[in-house]
Protein backbone atom coordinates (compact mmCIF):
# COMPACT_ATOMS: atom_id res chain seq x y z
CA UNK A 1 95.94 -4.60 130.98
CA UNK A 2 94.09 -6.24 128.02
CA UNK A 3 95.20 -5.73 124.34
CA UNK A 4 93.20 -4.46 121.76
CA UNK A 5 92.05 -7.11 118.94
CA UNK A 6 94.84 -4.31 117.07
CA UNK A 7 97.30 -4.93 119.65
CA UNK A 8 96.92 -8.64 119.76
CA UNK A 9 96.85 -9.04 115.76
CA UNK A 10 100.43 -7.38 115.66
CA UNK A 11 101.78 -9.94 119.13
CA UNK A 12 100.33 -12.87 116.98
CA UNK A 13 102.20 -11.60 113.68
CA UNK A 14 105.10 -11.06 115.41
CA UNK A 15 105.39 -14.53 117.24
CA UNK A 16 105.11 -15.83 113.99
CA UNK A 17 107.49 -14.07 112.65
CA UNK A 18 110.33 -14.54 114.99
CA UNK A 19 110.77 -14.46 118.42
CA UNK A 20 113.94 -12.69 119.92
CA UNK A 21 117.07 -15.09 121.50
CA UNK A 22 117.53 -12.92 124.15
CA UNK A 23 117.39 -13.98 127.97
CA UNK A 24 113.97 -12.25 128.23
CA UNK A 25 112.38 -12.58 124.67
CA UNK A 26 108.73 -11.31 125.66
CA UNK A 27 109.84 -7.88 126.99
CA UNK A 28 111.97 -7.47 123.70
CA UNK A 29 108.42 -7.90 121.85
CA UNK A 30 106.99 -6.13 124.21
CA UNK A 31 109.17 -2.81 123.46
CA UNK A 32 109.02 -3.41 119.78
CA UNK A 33 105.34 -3.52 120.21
CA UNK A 34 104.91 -0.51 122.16
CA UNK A 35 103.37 -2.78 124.75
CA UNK A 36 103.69 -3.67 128.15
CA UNK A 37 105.59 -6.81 128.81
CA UNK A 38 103.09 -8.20 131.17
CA UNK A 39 100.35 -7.97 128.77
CA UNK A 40 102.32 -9.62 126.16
CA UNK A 41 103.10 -12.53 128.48
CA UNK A 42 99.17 -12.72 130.19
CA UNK A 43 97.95 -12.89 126.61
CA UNK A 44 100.39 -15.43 125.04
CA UNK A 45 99.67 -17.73 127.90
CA UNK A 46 95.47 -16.94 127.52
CA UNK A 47 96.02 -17.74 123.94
CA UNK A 48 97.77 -21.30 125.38
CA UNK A 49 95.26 -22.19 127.54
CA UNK A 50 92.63 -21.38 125.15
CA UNK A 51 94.00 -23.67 122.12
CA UNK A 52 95.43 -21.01 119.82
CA UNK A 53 98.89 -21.02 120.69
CA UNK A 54 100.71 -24.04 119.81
CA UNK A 55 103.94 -23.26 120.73
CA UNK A 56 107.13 -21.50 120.61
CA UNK A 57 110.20 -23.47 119.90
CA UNK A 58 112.67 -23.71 116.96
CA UNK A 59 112.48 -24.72 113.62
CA UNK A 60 114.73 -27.03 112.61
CA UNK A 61 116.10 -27.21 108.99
CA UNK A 62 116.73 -31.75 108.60
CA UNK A 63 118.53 -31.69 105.74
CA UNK A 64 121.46 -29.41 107.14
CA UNK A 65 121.55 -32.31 110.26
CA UNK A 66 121.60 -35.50 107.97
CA UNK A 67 118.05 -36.23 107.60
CA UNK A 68 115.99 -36.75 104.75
CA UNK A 69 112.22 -35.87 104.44
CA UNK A 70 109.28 -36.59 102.08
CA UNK A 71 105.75 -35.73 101.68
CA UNK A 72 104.52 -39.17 101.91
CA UNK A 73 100.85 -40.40 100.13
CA UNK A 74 98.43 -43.56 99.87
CA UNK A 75 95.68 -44.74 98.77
CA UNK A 76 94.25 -46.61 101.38
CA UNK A 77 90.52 -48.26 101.65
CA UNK A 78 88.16 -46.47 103.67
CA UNK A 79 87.63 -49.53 106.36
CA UNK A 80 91.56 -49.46 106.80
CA UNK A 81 91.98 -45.83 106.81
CA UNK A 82 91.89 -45.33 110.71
CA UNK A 83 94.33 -48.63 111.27
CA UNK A 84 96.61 -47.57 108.87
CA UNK A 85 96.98 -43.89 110.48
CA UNK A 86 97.39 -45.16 114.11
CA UNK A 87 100.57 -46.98 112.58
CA UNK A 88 102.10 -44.44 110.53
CA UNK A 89 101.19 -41.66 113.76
CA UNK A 90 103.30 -44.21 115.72
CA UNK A 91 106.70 -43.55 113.81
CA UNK A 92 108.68 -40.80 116.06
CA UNK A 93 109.39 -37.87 112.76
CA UNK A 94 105.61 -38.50 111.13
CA UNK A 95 104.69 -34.71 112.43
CA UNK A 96 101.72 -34.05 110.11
CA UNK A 97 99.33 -36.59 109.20
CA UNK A 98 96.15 -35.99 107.37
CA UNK A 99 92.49 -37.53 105.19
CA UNK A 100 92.44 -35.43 102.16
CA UNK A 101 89.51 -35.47 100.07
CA UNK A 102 90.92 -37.38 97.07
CA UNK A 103 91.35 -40.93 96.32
CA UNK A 104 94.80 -40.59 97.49
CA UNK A 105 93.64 -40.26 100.25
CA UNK A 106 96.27 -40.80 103.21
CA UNK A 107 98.56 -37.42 103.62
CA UNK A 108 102.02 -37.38 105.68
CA UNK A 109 105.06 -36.06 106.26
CA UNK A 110 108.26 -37.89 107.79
CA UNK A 111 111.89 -37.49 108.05
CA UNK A 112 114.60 -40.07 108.46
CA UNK A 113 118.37 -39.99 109.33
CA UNK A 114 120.86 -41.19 107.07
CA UNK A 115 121.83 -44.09 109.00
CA UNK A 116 118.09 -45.59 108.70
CA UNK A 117 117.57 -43.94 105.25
CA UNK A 118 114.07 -42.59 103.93
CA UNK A 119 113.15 -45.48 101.46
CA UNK A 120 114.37 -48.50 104.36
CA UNK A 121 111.86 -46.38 106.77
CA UNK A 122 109.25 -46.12 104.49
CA UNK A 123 109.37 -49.98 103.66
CA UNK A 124 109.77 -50.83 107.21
CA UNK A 125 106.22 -48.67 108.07
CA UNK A 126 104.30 -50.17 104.72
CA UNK A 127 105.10 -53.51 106.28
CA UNK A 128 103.93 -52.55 109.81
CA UNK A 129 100.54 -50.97 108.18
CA UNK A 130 100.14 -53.94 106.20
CA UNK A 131 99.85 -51.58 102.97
CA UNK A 132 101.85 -52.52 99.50
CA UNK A 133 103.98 -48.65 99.67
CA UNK A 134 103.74 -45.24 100.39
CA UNK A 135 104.73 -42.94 97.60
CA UNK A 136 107.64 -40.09 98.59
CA UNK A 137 107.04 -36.84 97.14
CA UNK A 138 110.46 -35.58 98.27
CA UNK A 139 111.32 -31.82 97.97
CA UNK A 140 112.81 -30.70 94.81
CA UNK A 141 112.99 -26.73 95.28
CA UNK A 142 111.49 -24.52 98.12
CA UNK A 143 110.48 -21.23 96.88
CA UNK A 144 108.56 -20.27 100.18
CA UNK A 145 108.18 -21.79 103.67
CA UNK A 146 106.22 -19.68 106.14
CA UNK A 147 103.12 -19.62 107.54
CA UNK A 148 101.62 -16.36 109.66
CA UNK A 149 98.00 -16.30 110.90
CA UNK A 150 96.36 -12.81 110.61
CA UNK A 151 93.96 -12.82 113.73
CA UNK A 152 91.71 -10.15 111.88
CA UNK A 153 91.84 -11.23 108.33
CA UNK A 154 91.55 -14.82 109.34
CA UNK A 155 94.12 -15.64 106.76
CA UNK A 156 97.56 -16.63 106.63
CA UNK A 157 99.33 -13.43 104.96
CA UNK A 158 103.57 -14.17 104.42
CA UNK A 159 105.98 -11.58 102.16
CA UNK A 160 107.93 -13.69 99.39
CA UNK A 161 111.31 -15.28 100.97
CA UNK A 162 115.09 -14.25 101.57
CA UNK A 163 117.01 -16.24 99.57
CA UNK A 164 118.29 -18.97 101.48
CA UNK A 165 121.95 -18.78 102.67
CA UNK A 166 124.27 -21.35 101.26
CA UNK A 167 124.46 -24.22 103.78
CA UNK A 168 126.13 -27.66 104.32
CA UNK A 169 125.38 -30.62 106.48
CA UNK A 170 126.23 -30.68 109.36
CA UNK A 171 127.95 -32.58 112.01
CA UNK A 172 126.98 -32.02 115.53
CA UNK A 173 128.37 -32.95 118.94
CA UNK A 174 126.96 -34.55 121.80
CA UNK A 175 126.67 -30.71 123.39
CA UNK A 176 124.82 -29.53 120.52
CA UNK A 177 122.55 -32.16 120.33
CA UNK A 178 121.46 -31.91 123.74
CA UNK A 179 120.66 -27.87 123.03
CA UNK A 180 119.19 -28.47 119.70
CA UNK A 181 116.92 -31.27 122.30
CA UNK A 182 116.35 -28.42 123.93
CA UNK A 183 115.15 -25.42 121.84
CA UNK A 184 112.82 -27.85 119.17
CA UNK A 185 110.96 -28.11 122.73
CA UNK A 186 108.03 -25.96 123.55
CA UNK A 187 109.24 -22.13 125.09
CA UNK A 188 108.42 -22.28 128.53
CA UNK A 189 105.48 -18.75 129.08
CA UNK A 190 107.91 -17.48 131.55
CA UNK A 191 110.19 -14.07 131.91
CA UNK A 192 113.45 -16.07 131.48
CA UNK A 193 112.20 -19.12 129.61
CA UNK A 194 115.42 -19.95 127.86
CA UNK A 195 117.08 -20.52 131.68
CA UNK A 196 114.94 -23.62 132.22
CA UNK A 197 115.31 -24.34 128.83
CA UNK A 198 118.98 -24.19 129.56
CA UNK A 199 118.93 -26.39 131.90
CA UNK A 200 117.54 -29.22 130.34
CA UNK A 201 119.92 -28.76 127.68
CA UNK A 202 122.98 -29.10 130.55
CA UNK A 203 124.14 -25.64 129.47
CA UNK A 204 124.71 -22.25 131.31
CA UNK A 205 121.53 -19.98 129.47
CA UNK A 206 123.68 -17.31 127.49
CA UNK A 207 125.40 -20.32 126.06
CA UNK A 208 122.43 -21.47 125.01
CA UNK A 209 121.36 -18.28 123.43
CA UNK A 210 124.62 -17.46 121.55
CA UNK A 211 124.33 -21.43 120.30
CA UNK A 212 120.89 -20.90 118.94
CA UNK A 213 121.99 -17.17 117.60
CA UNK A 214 124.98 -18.63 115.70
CA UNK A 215 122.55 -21.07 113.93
CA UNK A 216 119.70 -18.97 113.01
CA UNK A 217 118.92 -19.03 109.66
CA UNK A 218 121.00 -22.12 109.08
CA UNK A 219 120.44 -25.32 111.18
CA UNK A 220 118.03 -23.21 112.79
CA UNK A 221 115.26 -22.32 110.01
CA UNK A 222 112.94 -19.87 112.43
CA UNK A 223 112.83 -19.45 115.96
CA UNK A 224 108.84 -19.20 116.28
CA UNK A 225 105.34 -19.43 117.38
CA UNK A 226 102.68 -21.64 115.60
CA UNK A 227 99.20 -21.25 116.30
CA UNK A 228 96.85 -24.06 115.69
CA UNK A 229 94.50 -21.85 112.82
CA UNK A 230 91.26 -23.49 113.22
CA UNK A 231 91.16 -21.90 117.03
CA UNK A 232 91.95 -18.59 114.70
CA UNK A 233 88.78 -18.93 112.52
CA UNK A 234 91.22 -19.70 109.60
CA UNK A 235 88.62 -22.94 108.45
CA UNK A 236 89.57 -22.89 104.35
CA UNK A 237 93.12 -24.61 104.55
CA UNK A 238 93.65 -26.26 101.16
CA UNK A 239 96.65 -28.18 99.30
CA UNK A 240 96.72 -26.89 95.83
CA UNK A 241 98.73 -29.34 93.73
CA UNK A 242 99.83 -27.96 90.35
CA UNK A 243 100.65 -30.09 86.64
CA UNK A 244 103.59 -27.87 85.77
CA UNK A 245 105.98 -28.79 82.90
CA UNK A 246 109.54 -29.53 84.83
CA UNK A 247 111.02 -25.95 82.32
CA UNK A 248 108.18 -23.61 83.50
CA UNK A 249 108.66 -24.78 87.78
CA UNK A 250 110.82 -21.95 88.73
CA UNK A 251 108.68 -19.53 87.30
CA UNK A 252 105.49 -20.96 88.46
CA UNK A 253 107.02 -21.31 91.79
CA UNK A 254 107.65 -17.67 92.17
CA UNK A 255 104.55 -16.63 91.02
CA UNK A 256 103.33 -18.44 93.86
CA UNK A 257 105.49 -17.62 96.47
CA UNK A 258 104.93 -13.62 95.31
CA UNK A 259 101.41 -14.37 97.19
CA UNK A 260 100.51 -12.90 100.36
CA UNK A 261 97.91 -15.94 100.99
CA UNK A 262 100.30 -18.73 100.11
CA UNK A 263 102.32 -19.86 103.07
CA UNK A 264 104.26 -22.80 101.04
CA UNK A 265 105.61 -23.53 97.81
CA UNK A 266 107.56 -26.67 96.86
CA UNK A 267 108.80 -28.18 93.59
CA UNK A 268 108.37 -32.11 94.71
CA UNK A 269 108.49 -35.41 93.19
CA UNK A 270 105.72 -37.18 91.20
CA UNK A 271 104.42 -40.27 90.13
CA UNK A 272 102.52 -41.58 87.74
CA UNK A 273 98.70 -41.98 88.90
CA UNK A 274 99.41 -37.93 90.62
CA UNK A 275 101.53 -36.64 87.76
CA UNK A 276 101.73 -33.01 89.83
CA UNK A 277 104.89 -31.89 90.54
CA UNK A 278 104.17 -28.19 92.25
CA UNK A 279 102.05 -28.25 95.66
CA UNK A 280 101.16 -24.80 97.51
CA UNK A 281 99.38 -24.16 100.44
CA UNK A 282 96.54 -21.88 100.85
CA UNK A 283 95.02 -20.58 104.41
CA UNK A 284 91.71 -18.97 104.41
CA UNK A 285 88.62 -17.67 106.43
CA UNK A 286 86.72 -20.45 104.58
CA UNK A 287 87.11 -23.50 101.71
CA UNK A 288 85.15 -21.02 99.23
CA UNK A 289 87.92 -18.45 99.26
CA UNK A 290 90.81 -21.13 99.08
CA UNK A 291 88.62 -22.45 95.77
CA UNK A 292 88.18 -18.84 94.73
CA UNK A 293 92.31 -17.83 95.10
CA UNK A 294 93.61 -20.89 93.47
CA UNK A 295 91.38 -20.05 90.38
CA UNK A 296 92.32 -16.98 89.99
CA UNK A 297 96.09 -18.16 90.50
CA UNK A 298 95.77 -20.59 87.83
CA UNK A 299 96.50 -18.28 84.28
CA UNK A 300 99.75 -17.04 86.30
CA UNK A 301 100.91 -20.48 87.68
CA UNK A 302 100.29 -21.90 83.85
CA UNK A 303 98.18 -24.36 85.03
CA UNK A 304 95.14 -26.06 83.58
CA UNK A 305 95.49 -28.93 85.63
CA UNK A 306 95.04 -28.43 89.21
CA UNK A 307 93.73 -29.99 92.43
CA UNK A 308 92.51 -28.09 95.71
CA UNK A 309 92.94 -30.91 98.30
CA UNK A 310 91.26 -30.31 101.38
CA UNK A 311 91.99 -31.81 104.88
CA UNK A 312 88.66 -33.94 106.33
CA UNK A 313 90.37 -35.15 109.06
CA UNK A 314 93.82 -33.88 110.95
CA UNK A 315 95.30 -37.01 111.91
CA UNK A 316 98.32 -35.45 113.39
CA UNK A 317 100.44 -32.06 113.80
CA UNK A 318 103.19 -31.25 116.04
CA UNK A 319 106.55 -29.78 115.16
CA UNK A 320 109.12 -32.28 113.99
CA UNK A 321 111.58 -32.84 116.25
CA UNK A 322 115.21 -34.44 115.69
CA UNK A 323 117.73 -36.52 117.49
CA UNK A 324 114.61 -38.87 119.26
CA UNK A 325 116.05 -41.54 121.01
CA UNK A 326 112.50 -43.30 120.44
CA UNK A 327 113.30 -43.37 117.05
CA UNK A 328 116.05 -45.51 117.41
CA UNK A 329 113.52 -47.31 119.25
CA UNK A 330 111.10 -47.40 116.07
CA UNK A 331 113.81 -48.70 113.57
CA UNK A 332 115.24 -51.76 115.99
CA UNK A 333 111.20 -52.75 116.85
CA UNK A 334 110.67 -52.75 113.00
CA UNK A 335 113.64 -54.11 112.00
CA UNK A 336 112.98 -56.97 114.05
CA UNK A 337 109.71 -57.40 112.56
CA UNK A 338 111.37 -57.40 108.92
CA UNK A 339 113.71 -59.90 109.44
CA UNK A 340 110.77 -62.51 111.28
C-alpha cells in the first residue's frame, strides 16, 4: 500500500516531530496516523534509499553533558578555502560545515568537552589549517531550535517553543555513555529497531527505552528524524544574521521564533568586523522567498541592518555525536603537533 502525497506529508511531519520510545516506534506512528504500519515502514525506508531521509536518532543537548559549542567563522582566501575545510571536516564534533556567500566566508559548528576546552580546540585546529583564528560565536539565548520539512509546502514550518525545563550538567556513567553511544546512532528501519540498538549499547532493550524516556527533554533534546531538504525541494535555505541592540534581543528573538518559517533563533556572540549578534534560519522553496520573508521580518525584528547568508557549498552535515573516542584521538594528534 502506497501513501498519498497527504499521507506521506503528515509521516514526514511527524518523524520530525518526534518519534515514539516504544519497542515498536513505527506502528505507534502508524496508529496515530491512521495508517498501516507496513506502509509507514516501506516508505520511511524508500525515502532512505532515495536521499531524503537522513536519519532517526537522538538529539543530544552538549551543554547538559559537559561540552561546550560555538558557531565558528573565517575568512579564508579563496585558493585555501577547500584545504582549510578538509582540516576543520577532520575534527570528530565539526557536524556542519559550510561556504557562505560573504567575505566571511568559512561557516562551522563544533563542540568540545571540558577537559579539552572550546578555545584550546579551536587554537589547536587554526594551527593544523595553518589559518591565524577562527572566531566563536557561542550561544547566548535559544529562543527556538527545530526544524520540520513540509513535503508539500516545500518549507520548513515549526510552532514557537516550550519553554525549556530547568536543567543541570550532568555526570554520566560508563552505562549511560554506552546507551547515549547508542541512540545518537542512526534508528535501524526495522519493527524492533531499538533491540539492535540495544545491543550495541550492552543493555537489555526496555532498559534502553526507559533510559532514553527518563532523559527526554533534558539530556535528550528530541528523539527525531532529519531529512536532508534539498532531496525535499526545500532549495532557499538562508542564515539571516540580525544587528540588534543587546536591550531589544529578547524581544527580537521572540518575534522570530513566533514564525512558522523560522526553524532557529539564537542570541550569539559577536565581534567586531560582524557586529551581529541575532542569527535565524530560514527554509524555503527557493532563495527569492527566503529574501522576500526576511524583509518583511525586518520592521518587527527592529532591524535595519541585516544579512541573508546563503550556503554555496555544504561542506559537511551529520548529527553531532558525543563521547567519540576519535576525539580523544584528535586532541593527543594535535597536541602533539603544538608542542613540536
Amino acid at each position: 500500500m502506497s501513501l498519498s502525497p497527504t499521507e506521506e506529508n503528515a509521516l514526514a511531519r511527524a518523524v520530525q516531530a518526534g518519534v515514539p520510545l516504544r519497542p515498536r516506534p513505527f506502528d505507534e506512528l502508524a496508529r496515530a496516523l491512521g495508517l498501516e504500519a507496513r506502509a509507514v515502514l516501506a516508505q520511511l525506508r524508500a525515502w532512505a534509499a532515495a536521499g531524503k531521509l537522513r536519519e532517526i536518532s537522538a538529539v543530544l543537548e552538549g551543554s547538559l553533558l559537559g561540552y561546550e559549542s560555538a558557531l565558528c567563522t573565517a575568512a579564508v582566501p579563496e585558493q585555501e578555502l577547500a584545504r582549510v575545510a578538509a582540516a576543520v571536516n577532520e575534527h570528530p564534533t565539526v557536524s556542519h560545515n559550510y561556504v557562505r556567500d560573504h567575505a566571511y566566508n568559512l561557516w562551522f559548528t563544533i563542540a568540545a568537552p571540558a577537559a579539552m576546552g572550546l578555545l584550546p580546540t579551536l587554537e589547536r585546529l587554526a594551527a593544523a589549517c595553518g589559518v591565524p583564528r577562527f572566531h566563536p560565536l557561542r550561544r547566548t539565548r535559544t529562543y527556538k531550535v527545530g526544524v520540520n520539512f513540509d513535503l508539500l509546502r516545500r518549507c520548513s514550518l515549526t510552532q514557537p517553543p516550550a519553554p525549556a525545563p530547568a536543567a543541570c550538567t550532568r555526570s554520566a556513567s560508563a552505562a549511560q555513555v554506552r546507551m547515549f553511544r547508542a541512540l545518537q546512532t542512526p534508528l535501524p528501519l526495522v519493527a524492533e529497531p531499538f533491540a539492535e540498538m540495544a545491543r550495541c549499547a550492552d543493555a537489555d532493550p526496555e532498559t534502553l527505552l526507559a533510559f532514553a524516556r527518563s532523559q527526554l527533554g533534558g539530556t535528550i533534546r528530541r528523539f527525531v528524524g532529519t531529512f536532508h531538504h534539498r532531496a525535499l525541494g526545500v532549495r532557499g535555505n538562508g542564515m539571516v544574521v540580525w544587528q540588534v541592540h543587546e536591550d531589544q534581543l529578547d524581544r527580537a528573538g521572540a518575534r522570530l521564533a513566533a514564525v512558522p518559517e523560522v526553524s532557529h533563533c539564537y542570541a550569539r556572540e559577536s565581534f567586531a568586523a560582524f557586529p551581529y549578534s541575532l542569527y535565524s534560519m530560514i527554509h524555503g522553496p527557493d532563495e527569492d522567498s527566503v529574501r522576500a520573508l526576511a524583509a518583511r521580518l525586518a520592521p518587527a525584528v527592529g532591524a535595519d541592518d541585516y544579512l541573508v547568508l546563503f550556503s554555496v557549498q555544504e561542506l559537511k552535515k551529520c548529527r553531532l555525536r558525543y563521547f567519540l573516542p576519535e576525539l580523544d584521538q584528535w586532541w593527543a594528534q594535535h597536541a602533539c603537533k603544538a608542542a613540536a
